[in-house]
N, C-alpha and C. Protein backbone atom coordinates (compact mmCIF):
# COMPACT_ATOMS: atom_id res chain seq x y z
N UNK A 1 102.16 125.60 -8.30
CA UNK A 1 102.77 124.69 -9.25
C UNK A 1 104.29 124.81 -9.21
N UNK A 2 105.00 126.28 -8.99
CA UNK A 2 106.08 126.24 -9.12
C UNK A 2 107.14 125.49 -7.76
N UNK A 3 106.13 126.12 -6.77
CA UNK A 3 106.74 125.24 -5.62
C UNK A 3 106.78 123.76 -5.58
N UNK A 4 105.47 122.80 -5.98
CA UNK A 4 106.02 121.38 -6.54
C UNK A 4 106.80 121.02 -7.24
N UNK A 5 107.51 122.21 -7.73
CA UNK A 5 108.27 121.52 -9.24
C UNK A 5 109.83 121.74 -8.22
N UNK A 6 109.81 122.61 -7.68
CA UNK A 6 110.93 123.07 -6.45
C UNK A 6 111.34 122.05 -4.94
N UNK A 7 110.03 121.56 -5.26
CA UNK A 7 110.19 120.85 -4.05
C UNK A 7 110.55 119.26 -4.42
N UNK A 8 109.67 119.28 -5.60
CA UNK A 8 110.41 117.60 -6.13
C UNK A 8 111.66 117.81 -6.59
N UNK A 9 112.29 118.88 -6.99
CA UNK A 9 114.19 119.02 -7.33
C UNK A 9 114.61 118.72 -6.13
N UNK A 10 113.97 119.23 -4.67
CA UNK A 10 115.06 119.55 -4.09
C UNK A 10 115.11 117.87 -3.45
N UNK A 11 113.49 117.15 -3.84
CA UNK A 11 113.35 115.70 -3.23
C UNK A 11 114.72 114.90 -3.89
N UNK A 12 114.51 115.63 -5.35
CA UNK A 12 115.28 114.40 -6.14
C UNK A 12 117.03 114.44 -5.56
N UNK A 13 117.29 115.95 -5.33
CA UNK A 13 118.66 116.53 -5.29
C UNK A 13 119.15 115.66 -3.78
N UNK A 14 118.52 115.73 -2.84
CA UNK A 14 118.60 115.06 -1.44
C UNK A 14 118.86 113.54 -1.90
N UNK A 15 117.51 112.38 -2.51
CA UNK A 15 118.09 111.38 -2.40
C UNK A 15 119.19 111.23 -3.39
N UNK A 16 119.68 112.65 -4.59
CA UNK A 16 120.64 111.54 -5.15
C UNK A 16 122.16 111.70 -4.38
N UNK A 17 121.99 112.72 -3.25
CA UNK A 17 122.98 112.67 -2.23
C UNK A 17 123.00 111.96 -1.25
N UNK A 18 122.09 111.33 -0.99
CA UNK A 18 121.80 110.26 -0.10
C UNK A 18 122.61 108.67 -0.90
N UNK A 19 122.11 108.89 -2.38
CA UNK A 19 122.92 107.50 -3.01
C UNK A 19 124.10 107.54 -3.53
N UNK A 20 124.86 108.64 -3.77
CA UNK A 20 126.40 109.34 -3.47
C UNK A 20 126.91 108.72 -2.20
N UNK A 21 126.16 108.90 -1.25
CA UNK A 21 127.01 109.34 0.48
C UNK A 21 126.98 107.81 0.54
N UNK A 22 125.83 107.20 0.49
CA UNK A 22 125.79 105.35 0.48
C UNK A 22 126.89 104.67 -0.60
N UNK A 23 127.11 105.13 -1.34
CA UNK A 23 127.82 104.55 -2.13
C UNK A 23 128.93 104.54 -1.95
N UNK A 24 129.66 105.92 -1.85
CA UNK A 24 131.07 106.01 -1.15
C UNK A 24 131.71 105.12 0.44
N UNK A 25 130.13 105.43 1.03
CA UNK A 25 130.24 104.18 2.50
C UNK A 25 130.67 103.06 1.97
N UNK A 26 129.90 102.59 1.07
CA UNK A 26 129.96 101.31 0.45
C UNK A 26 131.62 100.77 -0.04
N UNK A 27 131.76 101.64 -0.74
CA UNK A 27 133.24 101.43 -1.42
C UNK A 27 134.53 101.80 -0.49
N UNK A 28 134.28 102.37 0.73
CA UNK A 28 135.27 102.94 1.79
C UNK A 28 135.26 101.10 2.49
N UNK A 29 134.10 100.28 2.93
CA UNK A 29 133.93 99.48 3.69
C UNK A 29 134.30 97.99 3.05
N UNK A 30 134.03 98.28 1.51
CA UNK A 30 134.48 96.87 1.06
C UNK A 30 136.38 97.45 0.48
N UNK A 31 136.98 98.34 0.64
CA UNK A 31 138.74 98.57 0.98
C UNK A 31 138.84 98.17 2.55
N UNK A 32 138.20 98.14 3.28
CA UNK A 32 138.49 97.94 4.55
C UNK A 32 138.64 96.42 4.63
N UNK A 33 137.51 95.78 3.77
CA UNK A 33 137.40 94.46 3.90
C UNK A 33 138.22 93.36 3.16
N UNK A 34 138.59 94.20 2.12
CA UNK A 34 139.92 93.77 1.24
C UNK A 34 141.41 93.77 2.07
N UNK A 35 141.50 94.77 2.65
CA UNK A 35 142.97 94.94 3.65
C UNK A 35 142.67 93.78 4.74
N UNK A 36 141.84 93.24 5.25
CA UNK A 36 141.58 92.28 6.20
C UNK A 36 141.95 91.00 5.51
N UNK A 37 141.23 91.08 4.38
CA UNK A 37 142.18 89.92 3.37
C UNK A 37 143.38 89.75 3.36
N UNK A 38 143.80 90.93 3.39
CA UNK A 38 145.60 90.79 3.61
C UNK A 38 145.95 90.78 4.39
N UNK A 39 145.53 91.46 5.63
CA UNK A 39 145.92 91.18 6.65
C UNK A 39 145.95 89.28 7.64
N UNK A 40 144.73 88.77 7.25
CA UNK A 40 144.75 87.18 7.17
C UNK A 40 146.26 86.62 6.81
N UNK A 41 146.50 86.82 5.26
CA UNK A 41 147.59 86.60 4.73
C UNK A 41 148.92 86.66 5.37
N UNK A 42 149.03 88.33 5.90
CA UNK A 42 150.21 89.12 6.66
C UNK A 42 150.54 87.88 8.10
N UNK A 43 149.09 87.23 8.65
CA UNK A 43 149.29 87.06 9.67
C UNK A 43 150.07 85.91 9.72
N UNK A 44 149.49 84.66 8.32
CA UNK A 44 150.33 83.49 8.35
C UNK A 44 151.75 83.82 8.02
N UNK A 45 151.99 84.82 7.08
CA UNK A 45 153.47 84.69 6.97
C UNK A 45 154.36 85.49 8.14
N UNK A 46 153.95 86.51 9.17
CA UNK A 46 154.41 86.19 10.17
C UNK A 46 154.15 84.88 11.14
N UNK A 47 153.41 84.36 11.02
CA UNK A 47 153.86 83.13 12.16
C UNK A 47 154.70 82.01 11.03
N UNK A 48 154.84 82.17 9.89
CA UNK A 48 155.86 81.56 8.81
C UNK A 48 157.31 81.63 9.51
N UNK A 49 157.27 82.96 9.72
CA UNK A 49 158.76 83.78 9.34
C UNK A 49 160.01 83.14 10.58
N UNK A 50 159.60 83.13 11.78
CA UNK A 50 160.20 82.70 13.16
C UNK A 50 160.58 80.88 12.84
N UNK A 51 159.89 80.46 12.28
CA UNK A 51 160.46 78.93 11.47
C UNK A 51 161.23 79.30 10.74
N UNK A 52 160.89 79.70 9.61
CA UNK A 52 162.31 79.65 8.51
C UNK A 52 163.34 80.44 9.34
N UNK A 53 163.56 81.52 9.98
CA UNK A 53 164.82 81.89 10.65
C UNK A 53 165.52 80.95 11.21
N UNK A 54 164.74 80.32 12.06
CA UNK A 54 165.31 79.25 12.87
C UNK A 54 166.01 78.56 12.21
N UNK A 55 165.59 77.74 11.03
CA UNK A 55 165.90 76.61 10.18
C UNK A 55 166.86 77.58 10.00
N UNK A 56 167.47 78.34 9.07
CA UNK A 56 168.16 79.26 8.19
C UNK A 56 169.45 79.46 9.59
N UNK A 57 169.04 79.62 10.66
CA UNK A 57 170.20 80.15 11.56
C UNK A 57 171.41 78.90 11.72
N UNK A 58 170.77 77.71 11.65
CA UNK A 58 171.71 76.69 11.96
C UNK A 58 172.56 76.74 10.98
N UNK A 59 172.33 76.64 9.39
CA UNK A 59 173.21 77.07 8.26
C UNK A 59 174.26 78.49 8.34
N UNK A 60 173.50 79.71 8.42
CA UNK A 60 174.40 81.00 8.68
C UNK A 60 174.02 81.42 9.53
N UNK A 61 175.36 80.96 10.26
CA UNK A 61 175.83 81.70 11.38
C UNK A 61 176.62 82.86 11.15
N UNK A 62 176.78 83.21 10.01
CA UNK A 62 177.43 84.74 9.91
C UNK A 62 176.16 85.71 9.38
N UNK A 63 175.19 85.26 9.08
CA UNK A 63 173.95 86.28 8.63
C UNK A 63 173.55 86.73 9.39
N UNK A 64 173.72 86.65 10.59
CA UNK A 64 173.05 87.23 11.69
C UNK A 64 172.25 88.58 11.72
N UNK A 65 172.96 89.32 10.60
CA UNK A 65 172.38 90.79 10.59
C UNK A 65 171.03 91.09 9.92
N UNK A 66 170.93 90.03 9.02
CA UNK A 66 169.88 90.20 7.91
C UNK A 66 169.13 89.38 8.49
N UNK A 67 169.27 88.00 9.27
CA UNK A 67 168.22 87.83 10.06
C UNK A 67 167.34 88.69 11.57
N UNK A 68 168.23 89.28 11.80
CA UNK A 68 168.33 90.12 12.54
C UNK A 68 166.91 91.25 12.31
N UNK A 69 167.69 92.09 10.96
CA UNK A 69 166.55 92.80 10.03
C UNK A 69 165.18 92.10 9.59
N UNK A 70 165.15 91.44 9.36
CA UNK A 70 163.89 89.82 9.34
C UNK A 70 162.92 90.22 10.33
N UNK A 71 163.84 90.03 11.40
CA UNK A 71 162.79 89.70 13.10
C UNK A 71 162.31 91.34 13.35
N UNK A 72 163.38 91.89 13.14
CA UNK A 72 162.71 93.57 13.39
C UNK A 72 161.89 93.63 12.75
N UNK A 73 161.71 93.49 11.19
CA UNK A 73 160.69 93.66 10.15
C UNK A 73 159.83 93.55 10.65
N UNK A 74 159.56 92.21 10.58
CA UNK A 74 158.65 91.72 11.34
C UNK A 74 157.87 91.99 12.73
N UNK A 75 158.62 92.09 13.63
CA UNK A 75 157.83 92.76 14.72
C UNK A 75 157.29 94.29 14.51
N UNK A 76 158.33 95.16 13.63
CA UNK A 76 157.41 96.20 13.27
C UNK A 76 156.22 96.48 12.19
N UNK A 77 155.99 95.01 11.91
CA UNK A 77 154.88 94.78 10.56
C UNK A 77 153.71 94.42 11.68
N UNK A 78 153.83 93.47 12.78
CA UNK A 78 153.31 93.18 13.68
C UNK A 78 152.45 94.32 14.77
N UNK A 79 153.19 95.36 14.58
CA UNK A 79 153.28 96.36 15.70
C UNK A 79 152.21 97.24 15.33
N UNK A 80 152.25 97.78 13.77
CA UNK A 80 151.65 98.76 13.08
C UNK A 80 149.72 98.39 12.87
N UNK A 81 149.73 99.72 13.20
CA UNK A 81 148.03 99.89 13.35
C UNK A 81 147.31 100.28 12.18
N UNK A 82 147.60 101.56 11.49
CA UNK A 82 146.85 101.62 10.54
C UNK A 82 146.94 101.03 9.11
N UNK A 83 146.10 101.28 8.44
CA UNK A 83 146.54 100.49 6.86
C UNK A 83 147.93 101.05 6.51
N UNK A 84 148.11 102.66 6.50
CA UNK A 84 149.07 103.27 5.54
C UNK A 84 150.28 102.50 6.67
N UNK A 85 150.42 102.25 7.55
CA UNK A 85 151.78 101.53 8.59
C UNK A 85 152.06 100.47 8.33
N UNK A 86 150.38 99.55 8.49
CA UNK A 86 151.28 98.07 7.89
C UNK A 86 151.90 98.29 6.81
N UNK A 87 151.27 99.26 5.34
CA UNK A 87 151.81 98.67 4.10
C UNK A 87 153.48 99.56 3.75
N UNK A 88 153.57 100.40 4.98
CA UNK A 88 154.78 100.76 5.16
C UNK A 88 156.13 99.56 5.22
N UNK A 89 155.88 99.28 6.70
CA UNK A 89 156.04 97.83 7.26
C UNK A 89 156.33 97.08 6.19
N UNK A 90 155.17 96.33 5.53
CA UNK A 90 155.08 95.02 5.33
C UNK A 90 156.17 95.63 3.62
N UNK A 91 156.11 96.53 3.28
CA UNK A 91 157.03 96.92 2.45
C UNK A 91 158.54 96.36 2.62
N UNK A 92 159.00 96.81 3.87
CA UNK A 92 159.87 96.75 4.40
C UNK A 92 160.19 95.34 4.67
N UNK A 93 159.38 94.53 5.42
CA UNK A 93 159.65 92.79 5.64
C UNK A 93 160.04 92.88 4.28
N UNK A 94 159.07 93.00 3.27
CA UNK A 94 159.27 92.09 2.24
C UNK A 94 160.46 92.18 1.37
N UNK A 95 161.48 93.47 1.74
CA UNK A 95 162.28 93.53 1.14
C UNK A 95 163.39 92.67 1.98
N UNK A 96 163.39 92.41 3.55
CA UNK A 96 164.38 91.73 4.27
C UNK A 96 164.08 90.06 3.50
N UNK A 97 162.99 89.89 3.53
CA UNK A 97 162.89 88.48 2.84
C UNK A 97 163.31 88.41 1.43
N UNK A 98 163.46 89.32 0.55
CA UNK A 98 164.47 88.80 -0.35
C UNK A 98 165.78 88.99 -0.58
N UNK A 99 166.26 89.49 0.62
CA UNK A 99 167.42 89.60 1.14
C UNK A 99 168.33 88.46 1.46
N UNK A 100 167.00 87.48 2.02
CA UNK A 100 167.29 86.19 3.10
C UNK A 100 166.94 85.43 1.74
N UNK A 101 166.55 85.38 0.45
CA UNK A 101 166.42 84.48 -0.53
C UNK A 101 167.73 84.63 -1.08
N UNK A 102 168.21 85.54 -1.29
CA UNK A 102 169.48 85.95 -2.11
C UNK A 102 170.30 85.07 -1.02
N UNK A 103 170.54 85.21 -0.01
CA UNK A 103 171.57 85.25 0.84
C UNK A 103 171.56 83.06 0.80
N UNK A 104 170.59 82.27 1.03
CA UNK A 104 170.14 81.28 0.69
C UNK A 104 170.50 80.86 -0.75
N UNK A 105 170.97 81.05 -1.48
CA UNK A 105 171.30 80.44 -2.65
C UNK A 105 173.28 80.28 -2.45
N UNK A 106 173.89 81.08 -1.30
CA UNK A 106 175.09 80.04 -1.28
C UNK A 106 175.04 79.28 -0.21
N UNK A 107 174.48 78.49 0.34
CA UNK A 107 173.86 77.44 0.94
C UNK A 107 173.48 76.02 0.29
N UNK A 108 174.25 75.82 -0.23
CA UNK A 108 173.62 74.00 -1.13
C UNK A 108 172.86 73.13 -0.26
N UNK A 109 173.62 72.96 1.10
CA UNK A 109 172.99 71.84 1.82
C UNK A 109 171.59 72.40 2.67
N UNK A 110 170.83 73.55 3.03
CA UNK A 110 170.17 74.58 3.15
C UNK A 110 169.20 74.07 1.54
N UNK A 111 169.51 74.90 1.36
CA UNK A 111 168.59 74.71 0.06
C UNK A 111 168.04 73.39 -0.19
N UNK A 112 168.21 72.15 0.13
CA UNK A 112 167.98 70.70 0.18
C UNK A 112 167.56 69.86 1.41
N UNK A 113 167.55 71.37 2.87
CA UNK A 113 166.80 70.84 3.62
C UNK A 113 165.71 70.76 3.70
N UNK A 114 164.57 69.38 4.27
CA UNK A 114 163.56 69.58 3.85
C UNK A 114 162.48 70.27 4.32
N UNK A 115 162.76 70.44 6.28
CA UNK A 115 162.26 71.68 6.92
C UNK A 115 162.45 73.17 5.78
N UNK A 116 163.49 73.01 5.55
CA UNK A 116 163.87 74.85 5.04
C UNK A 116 162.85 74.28 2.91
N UNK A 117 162.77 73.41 2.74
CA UNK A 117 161.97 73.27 1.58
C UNK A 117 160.48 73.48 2.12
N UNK A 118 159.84 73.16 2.78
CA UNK A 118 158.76 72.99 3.23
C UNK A 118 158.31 74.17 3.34
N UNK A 119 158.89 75.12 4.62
CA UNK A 119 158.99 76.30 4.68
C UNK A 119 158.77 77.07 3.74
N UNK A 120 159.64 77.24 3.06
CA UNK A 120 160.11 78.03 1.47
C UNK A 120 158.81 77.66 0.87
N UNK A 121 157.83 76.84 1.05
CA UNK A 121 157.27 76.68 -0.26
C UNK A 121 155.77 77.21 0.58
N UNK A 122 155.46 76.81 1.69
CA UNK A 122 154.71 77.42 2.34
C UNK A 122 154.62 79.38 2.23
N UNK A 123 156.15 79.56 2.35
CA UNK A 123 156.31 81.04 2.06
C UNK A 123 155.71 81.65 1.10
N UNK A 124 156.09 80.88 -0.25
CA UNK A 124 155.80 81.07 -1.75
C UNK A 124 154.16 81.20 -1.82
N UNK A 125 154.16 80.17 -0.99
CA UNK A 125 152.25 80.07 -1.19
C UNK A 125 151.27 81.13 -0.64
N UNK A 126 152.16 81.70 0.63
CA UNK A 126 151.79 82.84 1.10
C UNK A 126 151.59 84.05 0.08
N UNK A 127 152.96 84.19 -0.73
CA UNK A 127 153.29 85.50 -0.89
C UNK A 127 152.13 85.30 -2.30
N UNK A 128 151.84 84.11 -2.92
CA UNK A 128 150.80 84.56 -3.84
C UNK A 128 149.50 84.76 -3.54
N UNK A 129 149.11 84.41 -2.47
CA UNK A 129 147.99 84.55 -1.76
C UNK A 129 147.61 86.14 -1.40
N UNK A 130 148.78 86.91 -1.06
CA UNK A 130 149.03 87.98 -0.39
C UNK A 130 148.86 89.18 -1.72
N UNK A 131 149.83 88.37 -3.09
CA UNK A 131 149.87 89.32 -4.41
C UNK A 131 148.09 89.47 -5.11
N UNK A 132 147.59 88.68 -4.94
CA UNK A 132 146.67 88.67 -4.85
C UNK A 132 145.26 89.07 -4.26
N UNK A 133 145.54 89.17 -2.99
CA UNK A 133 144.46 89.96 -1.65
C UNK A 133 145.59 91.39 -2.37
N UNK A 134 146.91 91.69 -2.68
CA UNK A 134 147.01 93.23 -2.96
C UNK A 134 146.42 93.57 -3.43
N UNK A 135 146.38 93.28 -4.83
CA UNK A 135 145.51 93.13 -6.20
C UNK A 135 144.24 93.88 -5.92
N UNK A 136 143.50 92.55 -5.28
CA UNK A 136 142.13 93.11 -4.72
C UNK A 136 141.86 94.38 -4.04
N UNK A 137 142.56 95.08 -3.45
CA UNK A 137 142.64 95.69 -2.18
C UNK A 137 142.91 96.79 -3.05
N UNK A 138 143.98 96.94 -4.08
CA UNK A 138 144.26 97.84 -4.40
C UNK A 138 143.26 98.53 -5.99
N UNK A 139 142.33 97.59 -6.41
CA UNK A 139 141.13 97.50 -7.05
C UNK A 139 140.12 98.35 -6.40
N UNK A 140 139.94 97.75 -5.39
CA UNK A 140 138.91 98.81 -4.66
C UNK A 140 139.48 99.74 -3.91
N UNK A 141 140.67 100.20 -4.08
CA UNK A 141 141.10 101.66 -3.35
C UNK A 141 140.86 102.57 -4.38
N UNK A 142 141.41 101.97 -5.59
CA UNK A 142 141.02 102.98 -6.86
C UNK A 142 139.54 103.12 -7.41
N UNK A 143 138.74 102.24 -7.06
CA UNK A 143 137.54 102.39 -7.30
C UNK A 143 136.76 103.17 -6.42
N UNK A 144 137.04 103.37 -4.90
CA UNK A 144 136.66 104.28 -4.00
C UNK A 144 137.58 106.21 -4.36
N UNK A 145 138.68 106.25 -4.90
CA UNK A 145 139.22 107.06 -5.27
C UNK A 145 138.64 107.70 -6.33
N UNK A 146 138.56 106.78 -6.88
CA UNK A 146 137.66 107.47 -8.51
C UNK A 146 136.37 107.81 -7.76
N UNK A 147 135.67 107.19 -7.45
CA UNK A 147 134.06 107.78 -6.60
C UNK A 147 134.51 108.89 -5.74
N UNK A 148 135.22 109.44 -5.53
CA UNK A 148 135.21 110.60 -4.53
C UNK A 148 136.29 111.72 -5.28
N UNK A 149 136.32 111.50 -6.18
CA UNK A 149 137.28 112.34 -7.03
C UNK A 149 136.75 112.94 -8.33
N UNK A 150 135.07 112.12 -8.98
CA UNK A 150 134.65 113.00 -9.94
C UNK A 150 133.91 113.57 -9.20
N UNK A 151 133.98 114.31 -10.58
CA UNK A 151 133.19 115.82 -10.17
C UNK A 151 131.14 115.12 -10.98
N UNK A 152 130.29 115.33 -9.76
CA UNK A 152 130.30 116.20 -9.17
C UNK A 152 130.00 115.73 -7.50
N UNK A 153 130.38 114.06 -7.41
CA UNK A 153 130.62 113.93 -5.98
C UNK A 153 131.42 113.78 -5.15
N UNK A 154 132.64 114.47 -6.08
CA UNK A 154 134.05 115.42 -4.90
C UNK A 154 133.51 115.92 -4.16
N UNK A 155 132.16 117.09 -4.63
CA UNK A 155 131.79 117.87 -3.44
C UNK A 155 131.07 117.29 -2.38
N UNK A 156 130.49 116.46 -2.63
CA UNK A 156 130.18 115.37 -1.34
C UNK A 156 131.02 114.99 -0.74
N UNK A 157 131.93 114.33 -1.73
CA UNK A 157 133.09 113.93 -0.64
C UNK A 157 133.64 114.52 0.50
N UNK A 158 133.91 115.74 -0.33
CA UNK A 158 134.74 116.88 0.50
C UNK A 158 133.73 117.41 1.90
N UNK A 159 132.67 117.53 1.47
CA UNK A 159 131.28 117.64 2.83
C UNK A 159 131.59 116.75 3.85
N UNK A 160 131.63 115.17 3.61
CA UNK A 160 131.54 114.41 4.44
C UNK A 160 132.59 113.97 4.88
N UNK A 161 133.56 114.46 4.29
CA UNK A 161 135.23 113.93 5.25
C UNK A 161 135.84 113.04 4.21
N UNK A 162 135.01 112.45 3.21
CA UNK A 162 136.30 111.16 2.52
C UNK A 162 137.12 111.86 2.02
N UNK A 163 138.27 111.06 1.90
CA UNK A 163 139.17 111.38 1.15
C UNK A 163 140.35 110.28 0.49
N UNK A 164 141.22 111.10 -0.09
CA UNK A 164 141.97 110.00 -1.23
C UNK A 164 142.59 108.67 -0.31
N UNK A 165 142.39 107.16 -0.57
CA UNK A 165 143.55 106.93 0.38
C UNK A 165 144.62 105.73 -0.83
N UNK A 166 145.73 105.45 -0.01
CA UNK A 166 146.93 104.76 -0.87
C UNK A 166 146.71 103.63 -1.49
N UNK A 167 147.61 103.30 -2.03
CA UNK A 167 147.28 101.67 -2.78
C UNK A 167 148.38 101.20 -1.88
N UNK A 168 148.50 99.89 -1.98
CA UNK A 168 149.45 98.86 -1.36
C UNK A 168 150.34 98.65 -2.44
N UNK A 169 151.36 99.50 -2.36
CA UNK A 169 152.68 99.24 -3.53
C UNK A 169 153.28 98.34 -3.05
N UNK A 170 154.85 98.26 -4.15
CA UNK A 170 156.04 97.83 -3.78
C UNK A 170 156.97 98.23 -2.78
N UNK A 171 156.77 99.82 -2.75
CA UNK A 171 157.53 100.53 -1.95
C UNK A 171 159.31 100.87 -2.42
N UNK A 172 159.73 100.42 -1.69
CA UNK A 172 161.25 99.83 -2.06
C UNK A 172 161.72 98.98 -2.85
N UNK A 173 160.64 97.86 -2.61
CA UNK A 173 160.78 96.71 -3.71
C UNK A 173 160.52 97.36 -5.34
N UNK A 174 159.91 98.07 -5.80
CA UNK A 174 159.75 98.82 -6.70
C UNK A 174 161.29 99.40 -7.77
N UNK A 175 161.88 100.03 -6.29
CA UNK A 175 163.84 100.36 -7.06
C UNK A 175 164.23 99.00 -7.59
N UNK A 176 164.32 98.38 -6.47
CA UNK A 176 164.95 97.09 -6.51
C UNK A 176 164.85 96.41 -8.35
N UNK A 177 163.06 96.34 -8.50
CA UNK A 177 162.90 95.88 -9.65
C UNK A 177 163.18 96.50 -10.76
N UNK A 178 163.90 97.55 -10.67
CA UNK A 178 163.89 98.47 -11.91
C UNK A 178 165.35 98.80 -12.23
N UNK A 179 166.11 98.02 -11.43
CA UNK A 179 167.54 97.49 -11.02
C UNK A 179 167.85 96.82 -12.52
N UNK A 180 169.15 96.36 -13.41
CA UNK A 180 169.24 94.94 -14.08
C UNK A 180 169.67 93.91 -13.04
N UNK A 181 169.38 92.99 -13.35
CA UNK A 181 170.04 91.96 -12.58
C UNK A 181 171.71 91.90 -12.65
N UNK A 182 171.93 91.77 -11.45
CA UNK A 182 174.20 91.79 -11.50
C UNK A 182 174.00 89.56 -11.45
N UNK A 183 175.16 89.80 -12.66
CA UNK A 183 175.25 88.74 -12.98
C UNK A 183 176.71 88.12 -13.05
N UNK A 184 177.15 87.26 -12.43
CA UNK A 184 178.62 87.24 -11.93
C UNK A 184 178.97 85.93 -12.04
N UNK A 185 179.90 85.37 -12.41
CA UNK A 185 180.98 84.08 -12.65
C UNK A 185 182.07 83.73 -12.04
């Protein structure tokens, strides 16, 4: 008798590590599938980005540097392999692009072109598309974080290799916002 009672613990103890270990799969694979979301996103606003420069270069011809920083961004947002690189990266673009917004507002006739409107608004449409796939992405990083962080299927975790991974911040953009705005006449 005592051994059935031993042997159904150890039945029960196995599958509820079996629906631990599935579950964490589960929540590791739908963050994977969320970053692909963004990555979709990442991809239109690089093939965005090489238009609006263009448009933008005929206006400043002295920006050269910050477009410059743009195209690097970019190719190194392009370049990067893992999640934690792109969202390094794409940190980084995203701060050259509001670099190139700032820099675009002393431009009147620019600002009223309708290539560089078109663009711009295509951009915009991106970047909410993108705030959004973050959102998501960064929903289920914390929801896979929290599953591998209580106790008591940390210790699973820790058995099978998962471990903590990042959210998709601001990065840099983060200082920036915590900046006041300089306001000048």
């Amino acid at each position: 008798m005592i051994i059935l009672i031993v042997i159904a613990v150890l039945v029960v103890l196995v599958f509820w590590i079996i629906g631990v270990y599935n579950r964490m799969v589960k929540l590791r694979n739908q963050r994977q599938t969320a970053f692909a979301d963004i990555d979709v996103q990442l991809k239109q606003r690089h093939d965005l980005i090489p238009q609006l420069v263009e448009v933008v270069k005929g206006y400043a011809k002295h920006e050269r540097e910050l477009l410059t920083q743009i195209t690097e961004a970019r190719s190194a947002a392009m370049g990067a392999t893992t999640i934690d690189e792109k969202i390094a990266a794409e940190s980084k673009l995203s701060g050259a692009l509001q670099g190139l917004k700032v820099q675009v507002e002393a431009y009147p006739d620019l600002k009223a072109n309708q290539n560089f409107l078109q663009l711009q608004e295509e951009l915009s449409d991106i970047e909410n598309k993108l705030a959004a796939a973050r959102r998501y992405f960064n929903a289920a990083t914390t929801e896979y974080n929290n599953a591998i962080e209580v106790f008591p299927a940390n210790v699973i975790a820790g058995s099978f290799g998962f471990h903590r991974e990042t959210l998709f911040d601001l990065g840099t953009e983060r200082t920036e916002l915590n900046k006041p705005p300089k306001i000048s006449f």
